[in-house]
C-alpha atoms as a PDB file:
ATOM      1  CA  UNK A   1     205.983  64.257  55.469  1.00  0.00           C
ATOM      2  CA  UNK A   2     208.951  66.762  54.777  1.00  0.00           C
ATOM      3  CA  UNK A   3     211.756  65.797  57.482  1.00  0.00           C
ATOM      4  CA  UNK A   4     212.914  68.980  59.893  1.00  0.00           C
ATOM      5  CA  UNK A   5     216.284  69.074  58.069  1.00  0.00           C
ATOM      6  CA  UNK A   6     214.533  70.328  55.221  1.00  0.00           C
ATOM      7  CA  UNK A   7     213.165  73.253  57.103  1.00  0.00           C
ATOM      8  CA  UNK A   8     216.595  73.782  58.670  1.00  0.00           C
ATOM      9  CA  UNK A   9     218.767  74.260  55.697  1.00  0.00           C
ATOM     10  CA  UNK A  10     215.589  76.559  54.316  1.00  0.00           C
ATOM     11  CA  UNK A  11     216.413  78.563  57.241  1.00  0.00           C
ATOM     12  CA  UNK A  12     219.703  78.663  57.598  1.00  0.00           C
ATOM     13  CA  UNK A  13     219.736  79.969  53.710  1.00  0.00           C
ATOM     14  CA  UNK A  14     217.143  82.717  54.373  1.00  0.00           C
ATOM     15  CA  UNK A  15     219.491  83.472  57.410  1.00  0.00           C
ATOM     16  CA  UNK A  16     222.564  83.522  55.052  1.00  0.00           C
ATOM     17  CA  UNK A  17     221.142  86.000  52.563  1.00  0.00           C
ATOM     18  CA  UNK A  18     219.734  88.454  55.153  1.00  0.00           C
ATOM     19  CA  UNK A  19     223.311  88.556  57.137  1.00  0.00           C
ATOM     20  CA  UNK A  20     225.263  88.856  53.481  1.00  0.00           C
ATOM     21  CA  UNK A  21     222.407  91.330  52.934  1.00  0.00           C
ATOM     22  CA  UNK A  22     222.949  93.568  55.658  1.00  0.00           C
ATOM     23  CA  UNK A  23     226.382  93.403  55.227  1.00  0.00           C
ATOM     24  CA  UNK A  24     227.069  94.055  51.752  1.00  0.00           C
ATOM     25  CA  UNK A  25     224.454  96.951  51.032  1.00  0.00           C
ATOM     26  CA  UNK A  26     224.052  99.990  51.218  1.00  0.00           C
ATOM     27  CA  UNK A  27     220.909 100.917  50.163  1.00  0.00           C
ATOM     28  CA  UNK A  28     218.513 101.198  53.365  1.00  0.00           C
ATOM     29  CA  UNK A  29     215.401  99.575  51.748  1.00  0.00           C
ATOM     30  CA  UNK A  30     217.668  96.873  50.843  1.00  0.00           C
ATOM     31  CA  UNK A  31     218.852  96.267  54.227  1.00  0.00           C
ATOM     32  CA  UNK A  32     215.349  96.366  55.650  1.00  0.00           C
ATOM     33  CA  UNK A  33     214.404  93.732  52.869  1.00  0.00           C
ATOM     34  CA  UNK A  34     217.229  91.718  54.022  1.00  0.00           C
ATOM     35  CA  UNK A  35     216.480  92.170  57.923  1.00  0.00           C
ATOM     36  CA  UNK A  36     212.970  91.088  57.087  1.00  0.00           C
ATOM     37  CA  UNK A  37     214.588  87.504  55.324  1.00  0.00           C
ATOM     38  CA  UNK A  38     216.356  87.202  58.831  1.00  0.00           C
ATOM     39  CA  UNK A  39     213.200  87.185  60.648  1.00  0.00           C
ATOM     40  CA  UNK A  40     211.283  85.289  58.304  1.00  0.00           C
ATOM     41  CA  UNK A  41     214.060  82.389  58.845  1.00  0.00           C
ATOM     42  CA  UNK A  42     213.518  82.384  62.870  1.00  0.00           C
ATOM     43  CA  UNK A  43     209.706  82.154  62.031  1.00  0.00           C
ATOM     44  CA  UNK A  44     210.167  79.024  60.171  1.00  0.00           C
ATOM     45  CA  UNK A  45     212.423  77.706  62.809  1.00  0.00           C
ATOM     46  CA  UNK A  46     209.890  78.117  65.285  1.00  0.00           C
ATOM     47  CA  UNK A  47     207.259  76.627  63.285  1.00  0.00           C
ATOM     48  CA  UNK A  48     209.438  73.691  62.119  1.00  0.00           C
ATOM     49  CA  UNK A  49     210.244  72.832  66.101  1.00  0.00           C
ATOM     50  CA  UNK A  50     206.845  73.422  67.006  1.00  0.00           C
ATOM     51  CA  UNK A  51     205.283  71.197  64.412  1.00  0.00           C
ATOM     52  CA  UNK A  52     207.642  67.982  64.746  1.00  0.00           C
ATOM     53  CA  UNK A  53     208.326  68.485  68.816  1.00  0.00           C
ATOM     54  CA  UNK A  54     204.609  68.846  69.579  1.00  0.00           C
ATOM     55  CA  UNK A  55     201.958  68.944  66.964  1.00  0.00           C
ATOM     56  CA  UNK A  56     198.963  69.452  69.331  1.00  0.00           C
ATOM     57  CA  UNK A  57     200.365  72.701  71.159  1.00  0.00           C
ATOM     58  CA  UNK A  58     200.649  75.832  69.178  1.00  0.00           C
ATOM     59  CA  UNK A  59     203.859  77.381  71.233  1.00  0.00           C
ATOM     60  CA  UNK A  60     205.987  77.700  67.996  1.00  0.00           C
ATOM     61  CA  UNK A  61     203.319  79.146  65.620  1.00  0.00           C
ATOM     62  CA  UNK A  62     202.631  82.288  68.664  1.00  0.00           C
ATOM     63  CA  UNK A  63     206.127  83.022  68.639  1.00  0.00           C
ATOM     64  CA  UNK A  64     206.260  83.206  64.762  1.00  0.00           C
ATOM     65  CA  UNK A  65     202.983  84.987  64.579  1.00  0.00           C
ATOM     66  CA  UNK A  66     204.629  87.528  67.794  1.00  0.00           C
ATOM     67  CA  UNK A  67     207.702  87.689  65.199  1.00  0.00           C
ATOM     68  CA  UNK A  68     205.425  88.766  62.324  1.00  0.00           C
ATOM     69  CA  UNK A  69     203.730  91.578  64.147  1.00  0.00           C
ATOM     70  CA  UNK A  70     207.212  92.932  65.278  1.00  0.00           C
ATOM     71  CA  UNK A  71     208.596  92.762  62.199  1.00  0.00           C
ATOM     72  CA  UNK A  72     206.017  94.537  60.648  1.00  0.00           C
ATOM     73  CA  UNK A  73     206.342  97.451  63.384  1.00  0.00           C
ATOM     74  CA  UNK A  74     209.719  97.484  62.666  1.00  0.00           C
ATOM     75  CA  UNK A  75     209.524  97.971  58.957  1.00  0.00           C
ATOM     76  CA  UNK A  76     206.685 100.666  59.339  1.00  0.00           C
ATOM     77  CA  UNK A  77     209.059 102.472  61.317  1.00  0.00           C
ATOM     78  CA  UNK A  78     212.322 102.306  59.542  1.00  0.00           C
ATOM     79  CA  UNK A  79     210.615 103.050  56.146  1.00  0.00           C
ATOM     80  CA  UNK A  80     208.927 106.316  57.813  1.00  0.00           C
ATOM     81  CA  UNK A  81     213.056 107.397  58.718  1.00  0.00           C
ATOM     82  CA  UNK A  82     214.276 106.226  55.502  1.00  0.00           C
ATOM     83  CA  UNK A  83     211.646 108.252  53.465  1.00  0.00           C
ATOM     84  CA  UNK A  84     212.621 111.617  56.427  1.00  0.00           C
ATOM     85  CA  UNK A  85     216.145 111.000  55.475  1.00  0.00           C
ATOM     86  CA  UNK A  86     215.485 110.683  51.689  1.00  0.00           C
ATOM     87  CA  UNK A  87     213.683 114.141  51.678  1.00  0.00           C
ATOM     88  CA  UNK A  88     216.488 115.729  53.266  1.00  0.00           C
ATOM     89  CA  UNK A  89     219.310 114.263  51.486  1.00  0.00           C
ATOM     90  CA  UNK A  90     217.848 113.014  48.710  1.00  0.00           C
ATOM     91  CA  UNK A  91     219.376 109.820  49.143  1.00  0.00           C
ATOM     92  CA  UNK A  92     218.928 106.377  50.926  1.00  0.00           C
ATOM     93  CA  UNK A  93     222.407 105.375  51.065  1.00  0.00           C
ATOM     94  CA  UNK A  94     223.622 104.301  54.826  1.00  0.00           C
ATOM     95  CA  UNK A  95     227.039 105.214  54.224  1.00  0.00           C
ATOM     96  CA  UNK A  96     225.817 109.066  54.266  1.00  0.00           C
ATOM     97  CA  UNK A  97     223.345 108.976  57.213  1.00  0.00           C
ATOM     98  CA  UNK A  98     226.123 109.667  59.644  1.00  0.00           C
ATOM     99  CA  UNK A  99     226.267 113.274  57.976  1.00  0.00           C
ATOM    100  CA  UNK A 100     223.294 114.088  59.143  1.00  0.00           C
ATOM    101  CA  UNK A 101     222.955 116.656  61.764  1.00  0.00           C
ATOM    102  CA  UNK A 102     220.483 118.816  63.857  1.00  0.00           C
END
């Protein structure tokens, strides 16, 4: 059986690369990409706890499923204002959203 540890530094990477993700780039899809690894790394935490904590209730594996479904809201959402703002700027790049006015 793989020990929780392992699932905690799997984690805690995935968490590492979204936050350097979201901080370093400036491309919106990339950002959303890098969001998504954020999420994805408090899914497996919750599975991880849930599994060695207790096996027989499935508390851990809601919340990750709960996660899932928000995250994909989330993405179907930003990509629809990415792709608005690309047609009117022609351009995804964050740094040039703040020009944008009504």
């Amino acid at each position: 059986m793989i020990r929780l540890e392992s699932f905690l530094v799997l984690s805690a990477i995935l968490f590492s690369l979204g936050v350097y993700g979201v901080l370093a780039r400036r491309h919106a899809v990339l950002i959303l990409m890098s969001v998504e690894l954020m999420l994805n790394a408090a899914s497996i935490n919750m599975v991880a706890f849930a599994a060695y904590t207790s096996p027989e209730r499935f508390t851990g594996i809601i919340f990750a499923i709960f996660i899932i479904t928000v995250a994909a809201a989330e993405v179907g959402l930003a990509l629809a204002i990415v792709l608005r703002i690309f047609r009117n700027r022609t351009t995804a790049n964050v740094d040039e959203v703040h020009q944008l006015k009504w």
